[in-house]
PDB file of N, CA and C in Angstrom:
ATOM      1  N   UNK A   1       1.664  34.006  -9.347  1.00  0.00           N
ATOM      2  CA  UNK A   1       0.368  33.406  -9.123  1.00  0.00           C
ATOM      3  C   UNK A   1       0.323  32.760  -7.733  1.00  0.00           C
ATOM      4  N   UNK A   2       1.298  31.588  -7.037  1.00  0.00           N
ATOM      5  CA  UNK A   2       0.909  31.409  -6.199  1.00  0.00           C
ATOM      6  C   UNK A   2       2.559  31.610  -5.556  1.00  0.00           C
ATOM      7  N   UNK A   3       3.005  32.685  -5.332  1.00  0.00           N
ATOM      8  CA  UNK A   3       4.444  32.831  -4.822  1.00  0.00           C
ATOM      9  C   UNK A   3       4.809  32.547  -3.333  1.00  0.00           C
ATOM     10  N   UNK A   4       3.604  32.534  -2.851  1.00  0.00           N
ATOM     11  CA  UNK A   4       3.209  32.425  -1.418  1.00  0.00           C
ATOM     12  C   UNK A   4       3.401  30.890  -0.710  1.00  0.00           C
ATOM     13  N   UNK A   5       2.898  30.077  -1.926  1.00  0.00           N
ATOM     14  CA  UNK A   5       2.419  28.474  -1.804  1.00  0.00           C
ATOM     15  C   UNK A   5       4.144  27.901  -1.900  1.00  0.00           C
ATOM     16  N   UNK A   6       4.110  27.093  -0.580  1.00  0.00           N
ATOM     17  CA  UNK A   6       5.165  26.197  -0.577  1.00  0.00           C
ATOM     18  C   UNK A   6       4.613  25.154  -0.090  1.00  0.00           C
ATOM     19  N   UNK A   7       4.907  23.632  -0.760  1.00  0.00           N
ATOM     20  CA  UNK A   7       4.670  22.649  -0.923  1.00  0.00           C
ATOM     21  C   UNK A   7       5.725  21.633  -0.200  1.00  0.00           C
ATOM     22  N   UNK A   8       4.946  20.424   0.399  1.00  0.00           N
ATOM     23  CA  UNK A   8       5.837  19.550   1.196  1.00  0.00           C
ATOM     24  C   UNK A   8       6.719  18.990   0.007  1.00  0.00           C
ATOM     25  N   UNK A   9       8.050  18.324   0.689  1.00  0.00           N
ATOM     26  CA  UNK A   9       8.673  17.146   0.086  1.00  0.00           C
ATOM     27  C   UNK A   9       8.126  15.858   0.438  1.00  0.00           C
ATOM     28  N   UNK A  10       8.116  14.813   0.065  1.00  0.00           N
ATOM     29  CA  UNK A  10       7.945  13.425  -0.073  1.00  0.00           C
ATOM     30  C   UNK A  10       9.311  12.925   1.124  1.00  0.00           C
ATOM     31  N   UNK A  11      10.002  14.154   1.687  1.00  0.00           N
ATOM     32  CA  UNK A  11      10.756  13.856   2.876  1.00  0.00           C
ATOM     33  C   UNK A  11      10.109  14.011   4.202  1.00  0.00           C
ATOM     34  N   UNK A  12       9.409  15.155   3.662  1.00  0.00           N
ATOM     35  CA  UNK A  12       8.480  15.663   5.066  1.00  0.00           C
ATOM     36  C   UNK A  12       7.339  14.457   5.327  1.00  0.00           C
ATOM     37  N   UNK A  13       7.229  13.852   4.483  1.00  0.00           N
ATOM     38  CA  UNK A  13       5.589  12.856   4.999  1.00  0.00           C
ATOM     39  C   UNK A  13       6.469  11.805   4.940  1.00  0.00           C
ATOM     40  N   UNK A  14       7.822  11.390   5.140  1.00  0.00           N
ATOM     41  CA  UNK A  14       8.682  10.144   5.308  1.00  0.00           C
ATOM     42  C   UNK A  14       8.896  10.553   6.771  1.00  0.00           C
ATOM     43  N   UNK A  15       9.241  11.940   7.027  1.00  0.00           N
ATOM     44  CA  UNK A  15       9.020  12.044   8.624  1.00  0.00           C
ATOM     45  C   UNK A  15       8.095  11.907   9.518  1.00  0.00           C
ATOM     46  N   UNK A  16       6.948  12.445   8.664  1.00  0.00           N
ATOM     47  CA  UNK A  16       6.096  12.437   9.878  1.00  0.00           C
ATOM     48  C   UNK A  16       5.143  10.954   9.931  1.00  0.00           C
ATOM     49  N   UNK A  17       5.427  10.234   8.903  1.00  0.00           N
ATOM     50  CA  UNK A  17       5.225   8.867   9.041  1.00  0.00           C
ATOM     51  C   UNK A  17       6.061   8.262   9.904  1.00  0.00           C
ATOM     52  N   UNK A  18       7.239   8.567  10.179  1.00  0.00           N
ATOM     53  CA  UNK A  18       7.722   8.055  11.163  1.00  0.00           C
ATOM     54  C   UNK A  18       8.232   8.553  12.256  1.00  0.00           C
ATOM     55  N   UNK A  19       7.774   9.599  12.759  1.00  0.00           N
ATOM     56  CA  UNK A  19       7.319   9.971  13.982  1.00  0.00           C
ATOM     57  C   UNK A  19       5.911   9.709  14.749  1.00  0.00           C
ATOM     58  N   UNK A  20       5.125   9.215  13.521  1.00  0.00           N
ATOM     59  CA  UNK A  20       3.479   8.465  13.901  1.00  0.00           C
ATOM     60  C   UNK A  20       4.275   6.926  14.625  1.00  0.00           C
ATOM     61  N   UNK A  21       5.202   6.388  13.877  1.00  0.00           N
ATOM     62  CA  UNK A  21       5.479   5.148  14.209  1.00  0.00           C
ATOM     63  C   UNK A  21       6.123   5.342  15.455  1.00  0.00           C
ATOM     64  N   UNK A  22       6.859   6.348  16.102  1.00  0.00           N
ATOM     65  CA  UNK A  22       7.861   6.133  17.182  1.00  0.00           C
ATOM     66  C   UNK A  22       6.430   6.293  18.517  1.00  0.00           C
ATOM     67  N   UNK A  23       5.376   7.559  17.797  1.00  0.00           N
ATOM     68  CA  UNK A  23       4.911   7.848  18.905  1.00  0.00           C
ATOM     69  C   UNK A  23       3.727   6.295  18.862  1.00  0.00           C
ATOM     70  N   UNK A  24       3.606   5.372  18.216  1.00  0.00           N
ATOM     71  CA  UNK A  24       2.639   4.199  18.253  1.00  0.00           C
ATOM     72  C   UNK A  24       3.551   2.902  19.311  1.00  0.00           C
ATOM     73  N   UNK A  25       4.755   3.080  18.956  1.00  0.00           N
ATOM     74  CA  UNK A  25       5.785   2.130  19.302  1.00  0.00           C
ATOM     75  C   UNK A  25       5.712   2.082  20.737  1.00  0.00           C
ATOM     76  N   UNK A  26       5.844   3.763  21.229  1.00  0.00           N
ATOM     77  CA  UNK A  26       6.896   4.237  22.282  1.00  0.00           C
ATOM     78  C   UNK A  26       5.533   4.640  23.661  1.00  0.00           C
ATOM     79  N   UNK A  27       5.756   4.681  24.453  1.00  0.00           N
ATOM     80  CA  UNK A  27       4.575   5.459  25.632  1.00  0.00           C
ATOM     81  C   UNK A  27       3.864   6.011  25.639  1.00  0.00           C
ATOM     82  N   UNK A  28       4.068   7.037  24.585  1.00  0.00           N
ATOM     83  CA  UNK A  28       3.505   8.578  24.498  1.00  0.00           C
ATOM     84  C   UNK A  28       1.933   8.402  24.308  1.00  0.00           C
ATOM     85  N   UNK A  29       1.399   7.302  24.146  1.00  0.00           N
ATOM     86  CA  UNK A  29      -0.142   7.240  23.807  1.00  0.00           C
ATOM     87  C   UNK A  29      -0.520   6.230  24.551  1.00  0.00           C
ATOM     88  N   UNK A  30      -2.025   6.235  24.861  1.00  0.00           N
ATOM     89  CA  UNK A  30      -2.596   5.036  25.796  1.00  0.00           C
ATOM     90  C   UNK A  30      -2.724   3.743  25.115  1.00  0.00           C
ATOM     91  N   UNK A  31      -2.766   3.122  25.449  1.00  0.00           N
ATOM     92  CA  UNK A  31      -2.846   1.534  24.948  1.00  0.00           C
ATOM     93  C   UNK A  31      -3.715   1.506  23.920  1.00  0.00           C
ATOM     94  N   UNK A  32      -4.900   2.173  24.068  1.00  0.00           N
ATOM     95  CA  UNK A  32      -5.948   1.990  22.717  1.00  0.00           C
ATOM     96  C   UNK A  32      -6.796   2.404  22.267  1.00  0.00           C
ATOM     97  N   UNK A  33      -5.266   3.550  21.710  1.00  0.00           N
ATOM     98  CA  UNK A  33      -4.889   4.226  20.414  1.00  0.00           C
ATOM     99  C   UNK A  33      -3.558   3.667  20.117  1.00  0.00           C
ATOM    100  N   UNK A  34      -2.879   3.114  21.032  1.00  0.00           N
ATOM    101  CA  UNK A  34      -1.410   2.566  20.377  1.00  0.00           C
ATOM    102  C   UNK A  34      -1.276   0.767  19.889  1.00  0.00           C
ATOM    103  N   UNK A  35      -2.615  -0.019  20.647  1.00  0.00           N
ATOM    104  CA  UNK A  35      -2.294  -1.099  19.245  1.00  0.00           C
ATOM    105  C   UNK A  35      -2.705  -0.838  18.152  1.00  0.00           C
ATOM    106  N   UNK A  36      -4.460  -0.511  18.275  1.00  0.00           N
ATOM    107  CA  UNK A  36      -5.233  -0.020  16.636  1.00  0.00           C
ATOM    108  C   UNK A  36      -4.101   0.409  15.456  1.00  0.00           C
ATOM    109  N   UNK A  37      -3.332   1.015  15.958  1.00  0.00           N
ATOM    110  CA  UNK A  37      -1.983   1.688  15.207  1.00  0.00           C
ATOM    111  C   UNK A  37      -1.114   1.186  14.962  1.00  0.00           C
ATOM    112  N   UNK A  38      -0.571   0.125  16.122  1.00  0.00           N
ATOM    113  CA  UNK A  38       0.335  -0.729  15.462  1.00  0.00           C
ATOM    114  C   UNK A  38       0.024  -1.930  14.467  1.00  0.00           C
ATOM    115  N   UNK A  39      -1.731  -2.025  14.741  1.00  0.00           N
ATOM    116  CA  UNK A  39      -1.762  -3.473  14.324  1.00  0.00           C
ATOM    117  C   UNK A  39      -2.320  -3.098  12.441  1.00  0.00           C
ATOM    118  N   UNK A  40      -2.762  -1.705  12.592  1.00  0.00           N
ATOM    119  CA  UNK A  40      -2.839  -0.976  11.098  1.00  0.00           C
ATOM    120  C   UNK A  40      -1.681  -1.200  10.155  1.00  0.00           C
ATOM    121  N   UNK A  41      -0.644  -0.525  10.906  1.00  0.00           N
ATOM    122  CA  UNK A  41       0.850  -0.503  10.286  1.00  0.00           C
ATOM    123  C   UNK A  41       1.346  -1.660   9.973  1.00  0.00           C
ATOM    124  N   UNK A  42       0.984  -2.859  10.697  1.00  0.00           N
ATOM    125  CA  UNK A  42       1.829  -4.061  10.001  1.00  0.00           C
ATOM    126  C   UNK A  42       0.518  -4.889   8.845  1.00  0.00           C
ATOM    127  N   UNK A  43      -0.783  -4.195   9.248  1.00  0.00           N
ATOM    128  CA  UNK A  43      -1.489  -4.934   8.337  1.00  0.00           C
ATOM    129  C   UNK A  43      -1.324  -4.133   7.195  1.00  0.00           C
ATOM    130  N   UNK A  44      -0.970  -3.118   6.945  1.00  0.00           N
ATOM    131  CA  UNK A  44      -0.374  -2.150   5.982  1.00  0.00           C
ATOM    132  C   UNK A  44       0.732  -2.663   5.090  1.00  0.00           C
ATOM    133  N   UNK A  45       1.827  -2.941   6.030  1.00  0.00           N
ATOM    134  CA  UNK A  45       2.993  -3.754   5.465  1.00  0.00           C
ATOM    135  C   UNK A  45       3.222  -4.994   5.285  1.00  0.00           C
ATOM    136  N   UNK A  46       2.173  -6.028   5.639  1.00  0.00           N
ATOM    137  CA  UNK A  46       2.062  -7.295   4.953  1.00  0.00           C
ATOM    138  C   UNK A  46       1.264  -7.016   3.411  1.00  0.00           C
ATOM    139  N   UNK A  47       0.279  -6.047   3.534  1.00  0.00           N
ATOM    140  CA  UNK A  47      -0.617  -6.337   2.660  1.00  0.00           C
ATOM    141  C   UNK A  47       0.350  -5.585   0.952  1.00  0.00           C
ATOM    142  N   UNK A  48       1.136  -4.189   1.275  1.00  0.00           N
ATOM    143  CA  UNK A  48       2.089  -3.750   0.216  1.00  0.00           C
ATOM    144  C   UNK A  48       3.247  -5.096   0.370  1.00  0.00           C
ATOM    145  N   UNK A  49       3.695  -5.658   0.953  1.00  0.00           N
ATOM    146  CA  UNK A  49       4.413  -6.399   0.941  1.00  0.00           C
ATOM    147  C   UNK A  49       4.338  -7.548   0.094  1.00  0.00           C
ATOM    148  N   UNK A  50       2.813  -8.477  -0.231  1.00  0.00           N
ATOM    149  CA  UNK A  50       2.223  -9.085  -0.786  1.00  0.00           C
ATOM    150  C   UNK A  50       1.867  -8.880  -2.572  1.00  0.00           C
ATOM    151  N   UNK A  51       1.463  -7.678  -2.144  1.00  0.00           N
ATOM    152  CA  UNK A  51       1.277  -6.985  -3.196  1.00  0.00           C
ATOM    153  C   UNK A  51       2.474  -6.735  -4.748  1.00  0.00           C
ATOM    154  N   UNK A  52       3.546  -6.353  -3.470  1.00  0.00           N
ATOM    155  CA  UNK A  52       4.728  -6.636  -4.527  1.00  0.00           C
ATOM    156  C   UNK A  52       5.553  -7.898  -4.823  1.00  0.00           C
ATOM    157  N   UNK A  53       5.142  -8.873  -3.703  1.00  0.00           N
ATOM    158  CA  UNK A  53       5.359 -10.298  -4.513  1.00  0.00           C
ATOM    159  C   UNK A  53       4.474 -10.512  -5.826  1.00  0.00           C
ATOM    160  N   UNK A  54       3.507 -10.283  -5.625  1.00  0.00           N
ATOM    161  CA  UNK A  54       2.698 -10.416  -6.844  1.00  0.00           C
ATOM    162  C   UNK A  54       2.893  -9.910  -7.860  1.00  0.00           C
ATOM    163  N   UNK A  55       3.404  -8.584  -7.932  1.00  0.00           N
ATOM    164  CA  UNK A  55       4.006  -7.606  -8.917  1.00  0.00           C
ATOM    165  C   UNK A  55       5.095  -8.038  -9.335  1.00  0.00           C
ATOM    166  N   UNK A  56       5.932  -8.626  -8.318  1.00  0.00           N
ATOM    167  CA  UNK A  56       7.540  -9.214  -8.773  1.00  0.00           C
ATOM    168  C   UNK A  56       7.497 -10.449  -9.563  1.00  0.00           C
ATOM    169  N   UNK A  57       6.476 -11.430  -8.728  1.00  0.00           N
ATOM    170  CA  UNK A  57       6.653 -12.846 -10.040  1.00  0.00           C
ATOM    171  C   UNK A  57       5.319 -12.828 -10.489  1.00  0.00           C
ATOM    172  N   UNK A  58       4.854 -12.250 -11.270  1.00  0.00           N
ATOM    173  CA  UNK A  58       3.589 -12.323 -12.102  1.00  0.00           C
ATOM    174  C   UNK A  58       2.493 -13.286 -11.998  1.00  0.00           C
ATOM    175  N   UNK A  59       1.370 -13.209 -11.801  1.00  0.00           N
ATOM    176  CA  UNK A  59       0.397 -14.225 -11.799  1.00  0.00           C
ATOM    177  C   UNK A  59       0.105 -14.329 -13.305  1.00  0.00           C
ATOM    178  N   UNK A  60      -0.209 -15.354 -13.462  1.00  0.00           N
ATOM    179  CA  UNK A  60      -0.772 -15.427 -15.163  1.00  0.00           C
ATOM    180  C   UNK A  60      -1.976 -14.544 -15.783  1.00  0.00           C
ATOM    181  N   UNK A  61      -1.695 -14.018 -16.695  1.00  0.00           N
ATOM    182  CA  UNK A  61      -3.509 -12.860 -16.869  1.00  0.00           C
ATOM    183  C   UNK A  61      -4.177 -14.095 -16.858  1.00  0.00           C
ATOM    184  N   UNK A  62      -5.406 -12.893 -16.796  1.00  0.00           N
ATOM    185  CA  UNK A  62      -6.386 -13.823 -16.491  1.00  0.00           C
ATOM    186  C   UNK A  62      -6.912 -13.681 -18.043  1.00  0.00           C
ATOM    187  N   UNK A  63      -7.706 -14.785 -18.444  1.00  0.00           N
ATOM    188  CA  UNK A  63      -8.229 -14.942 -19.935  1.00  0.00           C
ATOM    189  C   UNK A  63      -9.452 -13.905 -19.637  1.00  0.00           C
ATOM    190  N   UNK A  64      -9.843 -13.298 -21.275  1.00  0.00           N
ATOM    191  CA  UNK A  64     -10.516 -12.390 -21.600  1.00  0.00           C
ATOM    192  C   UNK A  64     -11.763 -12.779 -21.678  1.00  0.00           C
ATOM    193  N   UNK A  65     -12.652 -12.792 -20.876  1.00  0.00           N
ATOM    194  CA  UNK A  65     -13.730 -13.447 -20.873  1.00  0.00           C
ATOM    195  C   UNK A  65     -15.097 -13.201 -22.507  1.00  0.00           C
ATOM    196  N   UNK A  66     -14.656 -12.206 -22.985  1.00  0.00           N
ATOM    197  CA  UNK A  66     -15.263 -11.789 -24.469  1.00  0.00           C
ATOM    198  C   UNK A  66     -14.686 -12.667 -25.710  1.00  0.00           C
ATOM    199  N   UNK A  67     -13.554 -13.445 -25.096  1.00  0.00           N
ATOM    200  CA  UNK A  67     -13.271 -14.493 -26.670  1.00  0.00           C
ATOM    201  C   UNK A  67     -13.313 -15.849 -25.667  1.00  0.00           C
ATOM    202  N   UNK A  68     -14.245 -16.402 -26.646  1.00  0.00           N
ATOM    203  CA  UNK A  68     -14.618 -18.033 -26.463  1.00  0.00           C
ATOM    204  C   UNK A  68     -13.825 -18.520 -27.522  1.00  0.00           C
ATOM    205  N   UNK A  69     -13.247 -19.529 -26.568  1.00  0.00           N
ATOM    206  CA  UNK A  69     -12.298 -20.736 -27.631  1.00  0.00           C
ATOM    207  C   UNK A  69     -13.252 -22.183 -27.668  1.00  0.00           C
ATOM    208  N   UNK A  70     -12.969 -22.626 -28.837  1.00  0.00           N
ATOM    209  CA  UNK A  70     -13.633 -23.783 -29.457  1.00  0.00           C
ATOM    210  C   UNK A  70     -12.807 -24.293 -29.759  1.00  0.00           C
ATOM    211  N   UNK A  71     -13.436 -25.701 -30.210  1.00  0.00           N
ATOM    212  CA  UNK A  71     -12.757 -26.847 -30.801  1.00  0.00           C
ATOM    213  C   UNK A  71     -12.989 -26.780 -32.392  1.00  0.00           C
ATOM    214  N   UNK A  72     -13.839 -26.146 -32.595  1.00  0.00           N
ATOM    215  CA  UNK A  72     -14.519 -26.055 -33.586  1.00  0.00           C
ATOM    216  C   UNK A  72     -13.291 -25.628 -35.164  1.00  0.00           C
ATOM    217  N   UNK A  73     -13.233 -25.927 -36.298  1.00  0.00           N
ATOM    218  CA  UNK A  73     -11.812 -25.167 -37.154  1.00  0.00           C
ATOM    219  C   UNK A  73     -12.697 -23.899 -38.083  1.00  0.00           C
ATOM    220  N   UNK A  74     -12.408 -23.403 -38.354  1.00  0.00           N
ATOM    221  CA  UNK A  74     -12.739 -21.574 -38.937  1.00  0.00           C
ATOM    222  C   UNK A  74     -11.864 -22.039 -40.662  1.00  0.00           C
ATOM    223  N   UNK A  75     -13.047 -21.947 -41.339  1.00  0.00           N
ATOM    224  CA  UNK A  75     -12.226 -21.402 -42.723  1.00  0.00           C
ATOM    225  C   UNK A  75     -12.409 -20.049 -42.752  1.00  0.00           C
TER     226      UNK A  75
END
């Protein structure tokens, strides 16, 4: 069916993600296209960075806004 179709690895877009980074880092581009890019990439990696603090020490759920608690006692 598709014998033809070859598919990237999850190595290949680890490269070429970081060959985007060498060429943002390094000369090869004019000034601005190379901060927009750098300043993407770290707002990228604060924001996953954050993200998995949050994931790591849990925020408290948040209450279910469809059950109301009372003071009230229920037979």
């Amino acid at each position: 069916m598709t014998e033809g179709l070859t598919l990237a690895s999850k190595w290949d877009a680890a490269d070429d993600i970081l060959r985007l980074l060498w060429m943002a880092t390094s000369r090869h581009l004019p000034e601005w296209v190379r901060y927009p890019l750098i300043a993407a990439g770290v707002t990228l990696a604060v924001h996953e960075g954050l993200r998995w603090l949050r994931a790591r020490f849990g925020e408290p759920p948040e209450a279910d806004p469809s059950v109301q608690e009372s003071d009230s006692r229920v037979r």
